[in-house]
Protein backbone atom coordinates (compact mmCIF):
# COMPACT_ATOMS: atom_id res chain seq x y z
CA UNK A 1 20.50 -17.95 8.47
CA UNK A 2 17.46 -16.76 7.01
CA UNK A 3 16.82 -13.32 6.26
CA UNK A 4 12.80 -12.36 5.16
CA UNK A 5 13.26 -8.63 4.01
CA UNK A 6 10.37 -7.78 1.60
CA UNK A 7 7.84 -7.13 3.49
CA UNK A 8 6.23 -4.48 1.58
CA UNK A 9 5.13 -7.73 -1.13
CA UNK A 10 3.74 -9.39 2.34
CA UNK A 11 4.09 -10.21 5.77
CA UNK A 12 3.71 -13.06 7.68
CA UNK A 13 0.79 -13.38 9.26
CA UNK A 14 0.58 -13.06 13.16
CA UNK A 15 -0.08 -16.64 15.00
CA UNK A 16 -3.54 -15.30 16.44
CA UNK A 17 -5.09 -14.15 13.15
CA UNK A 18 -4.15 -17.57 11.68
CA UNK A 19 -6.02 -19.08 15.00
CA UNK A 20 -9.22 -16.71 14.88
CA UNK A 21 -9.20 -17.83 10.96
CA UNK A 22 -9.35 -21.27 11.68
CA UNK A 23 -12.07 -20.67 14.43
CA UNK A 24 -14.11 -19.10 11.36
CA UNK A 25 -12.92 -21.43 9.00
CA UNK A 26 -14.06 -24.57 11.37
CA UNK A 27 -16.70 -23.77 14.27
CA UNK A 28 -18.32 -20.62 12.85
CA UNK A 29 -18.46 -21.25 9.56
CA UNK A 30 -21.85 -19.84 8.54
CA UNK A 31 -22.96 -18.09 5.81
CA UNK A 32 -23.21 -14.58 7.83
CA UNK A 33 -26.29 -13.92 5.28
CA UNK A 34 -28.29 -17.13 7.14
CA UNK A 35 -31.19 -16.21 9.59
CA UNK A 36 -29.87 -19.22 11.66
CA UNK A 37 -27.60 -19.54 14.77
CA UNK A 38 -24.54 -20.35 12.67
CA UNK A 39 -25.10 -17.37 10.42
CA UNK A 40 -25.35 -15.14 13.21
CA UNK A 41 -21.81 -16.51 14.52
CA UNK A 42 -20.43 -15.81 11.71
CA UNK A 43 -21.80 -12.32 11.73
CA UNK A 44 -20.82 -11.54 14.68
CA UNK A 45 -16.87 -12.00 13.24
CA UNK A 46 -17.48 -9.24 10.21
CA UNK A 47 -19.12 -6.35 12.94
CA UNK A 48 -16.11 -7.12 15.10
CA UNK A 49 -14.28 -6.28 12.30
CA UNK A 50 -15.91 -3.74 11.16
CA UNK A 51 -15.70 -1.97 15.22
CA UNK A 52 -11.92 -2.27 15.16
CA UNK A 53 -11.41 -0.14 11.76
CA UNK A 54 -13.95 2.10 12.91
CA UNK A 55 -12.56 2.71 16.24
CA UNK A 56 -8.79 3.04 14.66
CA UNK A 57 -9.81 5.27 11.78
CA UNK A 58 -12.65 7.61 14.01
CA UNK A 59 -15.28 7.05 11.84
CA UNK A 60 -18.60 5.13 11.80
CA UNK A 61 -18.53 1.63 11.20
CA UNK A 62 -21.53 2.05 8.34
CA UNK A 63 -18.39 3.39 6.45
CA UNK A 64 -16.49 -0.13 6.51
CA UNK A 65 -16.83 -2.46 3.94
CA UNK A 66 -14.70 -5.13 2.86
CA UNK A 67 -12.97 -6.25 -0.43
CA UNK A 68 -11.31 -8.65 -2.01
CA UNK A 69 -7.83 -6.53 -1.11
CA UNK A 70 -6.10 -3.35 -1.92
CA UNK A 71 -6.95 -3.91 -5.58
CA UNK A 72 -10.17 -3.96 -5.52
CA UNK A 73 -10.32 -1.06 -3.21
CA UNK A 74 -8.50 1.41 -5.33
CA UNK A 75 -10.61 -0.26 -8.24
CA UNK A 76 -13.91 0.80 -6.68
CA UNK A 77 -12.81 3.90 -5.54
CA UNK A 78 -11.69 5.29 -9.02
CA UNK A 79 -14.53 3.19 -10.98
CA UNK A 80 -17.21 4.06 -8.56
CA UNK A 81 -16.81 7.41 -8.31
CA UNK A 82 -16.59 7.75 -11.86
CA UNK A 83 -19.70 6.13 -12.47
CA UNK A 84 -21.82 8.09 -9.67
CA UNK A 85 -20.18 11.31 -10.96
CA UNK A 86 -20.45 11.70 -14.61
CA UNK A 87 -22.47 14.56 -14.95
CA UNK A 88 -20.19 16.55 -12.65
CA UNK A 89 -17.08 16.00 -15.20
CA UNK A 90 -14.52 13.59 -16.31
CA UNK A 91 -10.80 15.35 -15.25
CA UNK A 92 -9.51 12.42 -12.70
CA UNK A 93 -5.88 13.54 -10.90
CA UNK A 94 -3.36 10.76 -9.72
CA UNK A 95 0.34 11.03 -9.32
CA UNK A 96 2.96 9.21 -12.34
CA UNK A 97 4.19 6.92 -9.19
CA UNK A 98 1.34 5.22 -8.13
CA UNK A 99 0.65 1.40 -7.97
CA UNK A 100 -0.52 -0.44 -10.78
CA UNK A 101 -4.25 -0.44 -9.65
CA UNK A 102 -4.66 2.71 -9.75
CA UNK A 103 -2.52 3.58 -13.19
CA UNK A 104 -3.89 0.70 -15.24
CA UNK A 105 -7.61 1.69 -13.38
CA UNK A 106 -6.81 5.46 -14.79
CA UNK A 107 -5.66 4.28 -18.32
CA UNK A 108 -9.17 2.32 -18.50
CA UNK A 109 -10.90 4.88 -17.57
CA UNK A 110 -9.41 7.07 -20.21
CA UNK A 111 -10.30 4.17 -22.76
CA UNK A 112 -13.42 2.96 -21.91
CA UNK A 113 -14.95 6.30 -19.47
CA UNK A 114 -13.11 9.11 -22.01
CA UNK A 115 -12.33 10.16 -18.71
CA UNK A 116 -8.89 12.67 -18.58
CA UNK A 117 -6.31 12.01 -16.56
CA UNK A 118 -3.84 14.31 -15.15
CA UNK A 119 -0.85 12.28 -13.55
CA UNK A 120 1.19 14.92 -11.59
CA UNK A 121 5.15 14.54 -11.58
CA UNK A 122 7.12 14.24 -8.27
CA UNK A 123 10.37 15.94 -6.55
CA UNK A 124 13.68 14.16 -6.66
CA UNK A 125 12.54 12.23 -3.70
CA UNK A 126 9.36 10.57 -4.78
CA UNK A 127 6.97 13.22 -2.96
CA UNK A 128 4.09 14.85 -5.41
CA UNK A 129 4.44 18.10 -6.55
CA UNK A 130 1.90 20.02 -4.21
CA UNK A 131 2.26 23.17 -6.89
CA UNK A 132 1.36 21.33 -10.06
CA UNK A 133 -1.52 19.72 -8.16
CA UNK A 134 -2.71 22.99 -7.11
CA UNK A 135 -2.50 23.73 -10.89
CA UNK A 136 -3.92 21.11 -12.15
CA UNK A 137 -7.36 21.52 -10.17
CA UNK A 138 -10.14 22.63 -12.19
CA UNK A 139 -14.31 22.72 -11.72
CA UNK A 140 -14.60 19.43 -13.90
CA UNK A 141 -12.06 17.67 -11.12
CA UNK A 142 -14.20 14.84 -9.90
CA UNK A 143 -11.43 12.27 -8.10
CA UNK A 144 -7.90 13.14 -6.49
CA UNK A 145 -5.84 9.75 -5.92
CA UNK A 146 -2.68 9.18 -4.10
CA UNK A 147 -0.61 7.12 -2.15
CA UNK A 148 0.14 7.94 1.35
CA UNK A 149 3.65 6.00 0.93
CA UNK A 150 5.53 4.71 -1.99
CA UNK A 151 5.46 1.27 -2.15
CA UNK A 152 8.89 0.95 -4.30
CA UNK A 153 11.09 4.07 -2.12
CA UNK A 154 8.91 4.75 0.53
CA UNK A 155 8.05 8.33 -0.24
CA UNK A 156 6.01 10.12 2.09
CA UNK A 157 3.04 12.44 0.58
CA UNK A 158 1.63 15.40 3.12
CA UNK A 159 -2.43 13.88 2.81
CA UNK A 160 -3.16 16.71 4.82
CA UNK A 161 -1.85 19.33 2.83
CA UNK A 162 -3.18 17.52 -0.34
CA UNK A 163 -6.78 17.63 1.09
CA UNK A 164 -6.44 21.37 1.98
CA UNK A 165 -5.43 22.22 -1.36
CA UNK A 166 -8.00 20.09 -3.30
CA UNK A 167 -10.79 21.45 -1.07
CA UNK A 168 -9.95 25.04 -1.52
CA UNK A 169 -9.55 24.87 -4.76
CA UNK A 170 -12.34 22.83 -5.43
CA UNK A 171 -15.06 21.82 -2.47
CA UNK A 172 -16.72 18.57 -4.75
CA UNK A 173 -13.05 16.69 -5.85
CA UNK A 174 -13.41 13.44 -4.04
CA UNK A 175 -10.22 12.53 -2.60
CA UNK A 176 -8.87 8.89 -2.44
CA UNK A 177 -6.15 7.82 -0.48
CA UNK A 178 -4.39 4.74 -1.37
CA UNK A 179 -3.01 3.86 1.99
CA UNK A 180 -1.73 0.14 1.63
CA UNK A 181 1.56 1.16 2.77
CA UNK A 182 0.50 3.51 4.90
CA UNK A 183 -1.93 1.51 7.17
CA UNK A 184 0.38 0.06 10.44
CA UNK A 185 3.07 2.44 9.62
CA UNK A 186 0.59 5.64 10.82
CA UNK A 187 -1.81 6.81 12.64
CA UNK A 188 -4.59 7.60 10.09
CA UNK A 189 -8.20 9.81 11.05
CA UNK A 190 -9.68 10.47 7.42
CA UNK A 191 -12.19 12.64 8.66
CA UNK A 192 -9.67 14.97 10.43
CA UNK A 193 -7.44 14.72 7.26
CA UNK A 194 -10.07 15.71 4.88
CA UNK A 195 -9.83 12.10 2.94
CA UNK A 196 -13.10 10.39 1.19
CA UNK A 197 -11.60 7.36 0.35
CA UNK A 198 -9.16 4.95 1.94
CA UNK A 199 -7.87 1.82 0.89
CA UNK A 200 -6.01 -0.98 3.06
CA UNK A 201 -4.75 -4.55 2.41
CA UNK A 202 -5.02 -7.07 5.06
CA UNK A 203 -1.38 -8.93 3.85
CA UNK A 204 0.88 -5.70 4.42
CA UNK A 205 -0.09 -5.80 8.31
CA UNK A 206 0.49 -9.41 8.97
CA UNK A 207 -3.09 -10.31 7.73
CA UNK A 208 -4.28 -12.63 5.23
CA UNK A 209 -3.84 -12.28 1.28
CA UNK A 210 -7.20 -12.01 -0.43
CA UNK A 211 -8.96 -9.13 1.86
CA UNK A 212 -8.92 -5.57 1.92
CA UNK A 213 -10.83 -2.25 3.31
CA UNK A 214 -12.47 0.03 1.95
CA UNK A 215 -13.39 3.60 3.99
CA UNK A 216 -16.23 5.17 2.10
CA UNK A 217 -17.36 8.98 3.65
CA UNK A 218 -20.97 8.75 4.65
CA UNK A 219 -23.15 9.54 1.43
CA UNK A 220 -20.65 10.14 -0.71
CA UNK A 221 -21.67 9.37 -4.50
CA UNK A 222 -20.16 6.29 -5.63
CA UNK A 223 -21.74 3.46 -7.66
CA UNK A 224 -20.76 -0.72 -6.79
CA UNK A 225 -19.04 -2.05 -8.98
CA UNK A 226 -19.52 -5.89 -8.36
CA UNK A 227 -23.56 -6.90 -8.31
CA UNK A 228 -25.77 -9.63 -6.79
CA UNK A 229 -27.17 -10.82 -3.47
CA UNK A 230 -26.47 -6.80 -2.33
CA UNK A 231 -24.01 -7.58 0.76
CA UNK A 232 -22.57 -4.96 2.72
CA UNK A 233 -25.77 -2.80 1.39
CA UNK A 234 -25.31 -3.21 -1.82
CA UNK A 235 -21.89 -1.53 -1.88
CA UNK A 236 -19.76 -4.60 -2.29
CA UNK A 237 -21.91 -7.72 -2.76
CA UNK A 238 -20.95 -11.70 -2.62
CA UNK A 239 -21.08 -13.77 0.68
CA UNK A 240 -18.59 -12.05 3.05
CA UNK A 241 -15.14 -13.98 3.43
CA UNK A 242 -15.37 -14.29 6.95
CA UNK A 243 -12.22 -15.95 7.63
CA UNK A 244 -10.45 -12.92 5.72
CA UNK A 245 -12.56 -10.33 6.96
CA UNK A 246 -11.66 -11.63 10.82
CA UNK A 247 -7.67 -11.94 10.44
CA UNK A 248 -7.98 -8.56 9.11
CA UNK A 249 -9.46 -7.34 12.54
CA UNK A 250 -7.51 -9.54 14.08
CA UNK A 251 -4.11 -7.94 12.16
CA UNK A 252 -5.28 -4.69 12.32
CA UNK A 253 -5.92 -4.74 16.07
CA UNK A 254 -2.71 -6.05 16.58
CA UNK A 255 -0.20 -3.76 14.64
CA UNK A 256 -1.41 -0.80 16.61
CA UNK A 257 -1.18 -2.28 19.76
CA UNK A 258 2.53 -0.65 21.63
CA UNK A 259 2.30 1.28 18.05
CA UNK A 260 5.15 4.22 19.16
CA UNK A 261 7.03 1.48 20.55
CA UNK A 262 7.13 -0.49 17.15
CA UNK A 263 7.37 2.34 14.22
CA UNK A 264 10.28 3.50 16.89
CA UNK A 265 12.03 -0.06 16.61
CA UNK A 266 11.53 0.46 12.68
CA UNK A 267 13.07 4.16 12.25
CA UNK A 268 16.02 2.44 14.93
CA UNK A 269 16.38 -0.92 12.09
CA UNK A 270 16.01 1.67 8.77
CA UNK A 271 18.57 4.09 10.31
CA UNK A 272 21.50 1.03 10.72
CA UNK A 273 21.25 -0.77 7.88
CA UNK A 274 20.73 2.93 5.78
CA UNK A 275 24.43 4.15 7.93
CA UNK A 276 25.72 0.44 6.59
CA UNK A 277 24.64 0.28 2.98
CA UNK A 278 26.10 3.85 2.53
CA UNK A 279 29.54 2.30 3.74
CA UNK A 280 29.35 0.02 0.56
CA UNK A 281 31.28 0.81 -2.60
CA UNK A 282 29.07 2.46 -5.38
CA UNK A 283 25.58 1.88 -3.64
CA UNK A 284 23.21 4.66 -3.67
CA UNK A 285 19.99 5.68 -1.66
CA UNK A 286 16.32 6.39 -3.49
CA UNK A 287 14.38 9.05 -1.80
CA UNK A 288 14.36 10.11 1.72
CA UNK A 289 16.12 8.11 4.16
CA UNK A 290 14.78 9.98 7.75
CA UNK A 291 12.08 10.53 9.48
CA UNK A 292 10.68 12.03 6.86
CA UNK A 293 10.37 9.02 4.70
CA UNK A 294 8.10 5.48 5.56
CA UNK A 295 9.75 3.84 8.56
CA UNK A 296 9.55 0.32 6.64
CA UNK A 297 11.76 0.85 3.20
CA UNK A 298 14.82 1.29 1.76
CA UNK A 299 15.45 1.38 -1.81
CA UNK A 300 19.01 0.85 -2.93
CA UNK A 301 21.08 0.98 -6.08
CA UNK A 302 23.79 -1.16 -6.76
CA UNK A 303 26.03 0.09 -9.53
CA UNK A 304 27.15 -2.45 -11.93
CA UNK A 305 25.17 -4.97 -10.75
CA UNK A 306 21.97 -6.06 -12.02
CA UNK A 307 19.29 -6.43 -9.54
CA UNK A 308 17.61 -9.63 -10.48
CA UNK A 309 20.98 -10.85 -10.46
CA UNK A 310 21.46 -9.71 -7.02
CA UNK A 311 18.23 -10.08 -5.87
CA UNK A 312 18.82 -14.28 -6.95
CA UNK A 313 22.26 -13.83 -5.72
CA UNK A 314 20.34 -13.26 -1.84
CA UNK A 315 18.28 -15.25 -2.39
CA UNK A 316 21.03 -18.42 -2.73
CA UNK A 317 22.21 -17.00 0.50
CA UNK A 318 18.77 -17.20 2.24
CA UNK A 319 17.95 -13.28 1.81
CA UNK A 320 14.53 -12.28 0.59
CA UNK A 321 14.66 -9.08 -1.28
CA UNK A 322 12.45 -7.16 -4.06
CA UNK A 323 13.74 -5.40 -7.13
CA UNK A 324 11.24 -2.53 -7.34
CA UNK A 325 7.88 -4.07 -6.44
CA UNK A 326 6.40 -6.89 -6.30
CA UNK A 327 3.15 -6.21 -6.52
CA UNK A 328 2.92 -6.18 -10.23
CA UNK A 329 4.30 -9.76 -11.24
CA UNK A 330 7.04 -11.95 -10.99
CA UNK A 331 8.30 -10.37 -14.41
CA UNK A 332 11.08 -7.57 -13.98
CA UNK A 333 10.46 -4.18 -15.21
CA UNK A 334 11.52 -0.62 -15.34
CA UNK A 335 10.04 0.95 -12.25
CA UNK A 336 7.84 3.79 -13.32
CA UNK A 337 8.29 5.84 -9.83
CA UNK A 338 12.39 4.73 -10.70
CA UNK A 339 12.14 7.01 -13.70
CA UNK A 340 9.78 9.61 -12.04
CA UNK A 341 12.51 10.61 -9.72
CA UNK A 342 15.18 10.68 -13.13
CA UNK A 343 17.23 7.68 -11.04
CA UNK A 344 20.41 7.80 -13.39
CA UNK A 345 19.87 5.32 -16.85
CA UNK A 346 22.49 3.02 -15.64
CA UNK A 347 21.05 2.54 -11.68
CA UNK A 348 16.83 1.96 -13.24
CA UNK A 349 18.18 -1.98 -13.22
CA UNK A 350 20.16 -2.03 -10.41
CA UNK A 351 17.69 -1.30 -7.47
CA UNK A 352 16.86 -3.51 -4.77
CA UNK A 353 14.16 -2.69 -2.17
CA UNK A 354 14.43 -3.96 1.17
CA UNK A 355 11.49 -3.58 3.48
CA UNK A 356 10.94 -4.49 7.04
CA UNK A 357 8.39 -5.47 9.58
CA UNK A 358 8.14 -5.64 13.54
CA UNK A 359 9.17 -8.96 13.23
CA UNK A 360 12.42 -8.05 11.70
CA UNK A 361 15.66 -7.97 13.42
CA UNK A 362 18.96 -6.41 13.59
CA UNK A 363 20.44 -9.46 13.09
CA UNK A 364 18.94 -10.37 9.60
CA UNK A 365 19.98 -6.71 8.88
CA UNK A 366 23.73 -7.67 9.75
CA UNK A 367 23.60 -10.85 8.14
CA UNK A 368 22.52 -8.73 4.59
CA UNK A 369 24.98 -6.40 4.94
CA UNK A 370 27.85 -8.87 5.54
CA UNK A 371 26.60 -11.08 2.35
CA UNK A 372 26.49 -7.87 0.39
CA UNK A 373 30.01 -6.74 1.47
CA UNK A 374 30.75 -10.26 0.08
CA UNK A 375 28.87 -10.65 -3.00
CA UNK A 376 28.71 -7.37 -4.39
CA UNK A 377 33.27 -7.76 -5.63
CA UNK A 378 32.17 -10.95 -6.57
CA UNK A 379 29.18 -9.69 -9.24
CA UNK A 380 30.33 -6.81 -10.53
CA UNK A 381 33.71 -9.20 -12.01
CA UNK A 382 30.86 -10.36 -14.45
CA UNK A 383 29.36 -7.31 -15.35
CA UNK A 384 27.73 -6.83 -19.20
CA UNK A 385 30.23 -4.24 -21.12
């Protein structure tokens, strides 16, 4: 049996976005740019698009545009806004348990920008400390950043009670919400939420790899940061990827369609194999494990057992699994959001995440469980003393 359980990395991608793909990829495959009949097929794909995000996020579809994915998106969010905003200040706010592309994005804007960062510390249970950001808020404060969910625990941050602070403490902080984990898992209205900035990734939602989102609030100040033939008006330019840009319509359409039904078939998945892995002997939860916490991951420590060992050890049994993230590279680490919730010394290598999708079923849940209860004896014989 085969058990695909790390689908926070990626997802696999629904059998009608690979078909309306292939429709773009082999009967409409125009530059959309072109004054001609094919161009304006093509077209026709990225303002479908374009109507589905608007429609599922309330706002107007001149606040769509499309990137390369959710790196991008954070990248020209926090570069952007920096650029367009200079003579306001140069004090940027994020969280120490973001994703990499948005703490390597603040570290080179510190370099290169002599922007300053303030990265705000978290509770026990991954979720930001809504006093020190309060704190931390000052009249130079150009850019608030966080992440809806934790990619690594699945930490839940209160956008709505971020916005409200950052807006009564300071009107002018743009705020940017990173929502690639978010997107599919909630319902999301920026405007009613008080957010500037959104980012999404097409591959977390059982879209394609290589194409993101990007919701930009009407005449907000915030500078491209890729240049030429002045696509999407000027805000993201380079010949649209069509294919990419309709799977992601295609995916997002889809994962909100019988939404209640599905994020209740999550919480149902997350609450057995959470009642099972706390059965184990010596495994440990990260962060909150309810309702309270994303519907999608659980993040698990194994005690005495290393987790690329145990992640390989799955893996021989047919079990996909991440140890921390994946979205990084393929070379372990310490997780940064591990330490930011002071995980015990001896646990920061022993974490697994599992993460689920719609598509996932009770049975590959089982099936994990019943290799763990058998491999877990087995591993921790050879433990390093």
């Amino acid at each position: 049996m085969e058990a695909y359980l790390d689908n926070s990395a990626t997802t696999q991608c629904y059998e009608e976005v690979k078909n309306i793909m292939v429709e773009a990829l082999t009967k409409d495959y125009g530059n959309p740019s072109s004054m001609h009949l094919k161009g304006v097929d093509a077209e026709k794909y990225v303002k479908e698009s374009k109507s589905i995000f608007a429609k599922l996020l309330k706002v107007d579809e001149k606040e769509i545009f499309f990137t390369s994915g959710g790196t991008e998106s954070n990248n020209l969010a926090l570069i952007g806004v920096v650029k367009a905003n200079k003579r306001k200040g140069k004090h940027l706010i994020t969280t120490s348990v973001e994703h990499p592309s948005i703490l390597n994005t603040m570290k080179y804007l510190e370099e290169y920008e002599e922007c300053e960062v303030t990265y705000l510390p978290t509770d026990a249970f991954g979720v930001v400390d809504y006093e020190a950001l309060k704190a931390a808020i000052r009249p130079d404060t150009i850019l608030v950043s966080t992440m809806y969910v934790n990619n690594e625990i699945g930490a839940v941050n209160d956008v709505n009670k971020i916005s409200s602070i950052i807006k009564a403490a300071n009107p002018d902080t743009i705020y940017h919400v990173d929502a690639i984990q978010a997107f599919g898992k909630y319902k999301i209205f920026p405007k009613k939420s008080g957010i500037d900035l959104l980012s999404i990734s097409g591959h977390k939602i059982h879209g394609p790899k290589g194409i993101g989102v990007i919701y930009i609030k009407d005449k907000l100040k915030i500078k491209p940061i890729i240049f030429g033939g002045e696509q999407q008006k000027g805000m993201r330019s380079g010949t649209e990827n069509v294919p990419g840009i309709a799977g992601i319509g295609m995916a997002a359409k889809l994962i909100y369609d019988n939404f209640d039904e599905k994020i209740q078939k999550l919480y149902e998945l997350k609450e057995y194999f959470v009642s099972e892995l706390t059965k184990l002997d010596k495994v440990s939860l990260n962060g909150h494990i309810g309702m309270d916490s994303a519907p999608h991951i659980v993040s698990a420590s194994f005690e005495g057992v290393r987790s690329e060992v145990l992640l390989h050890s799955l893996e021989d049994k047919g079990i996909y699994v991440s140890a921390g993230s994946a979205c990084a590279s393929n070379k372990p680490s310490i997780s940064d959001t591990l330490k930011a919730i002071n995980l015990k010394k001896e646990l920061l290598d022993s974490t697994i995440r599992f993460s689920f999708s719609t598509q996932t079923t009770k049975e590959e849940l089982e099936y994990c469980v019943s290799v763990l209860q058998e491999l877990l004896p087995v591993l921790r014989r050879y433990v390093r003393k």
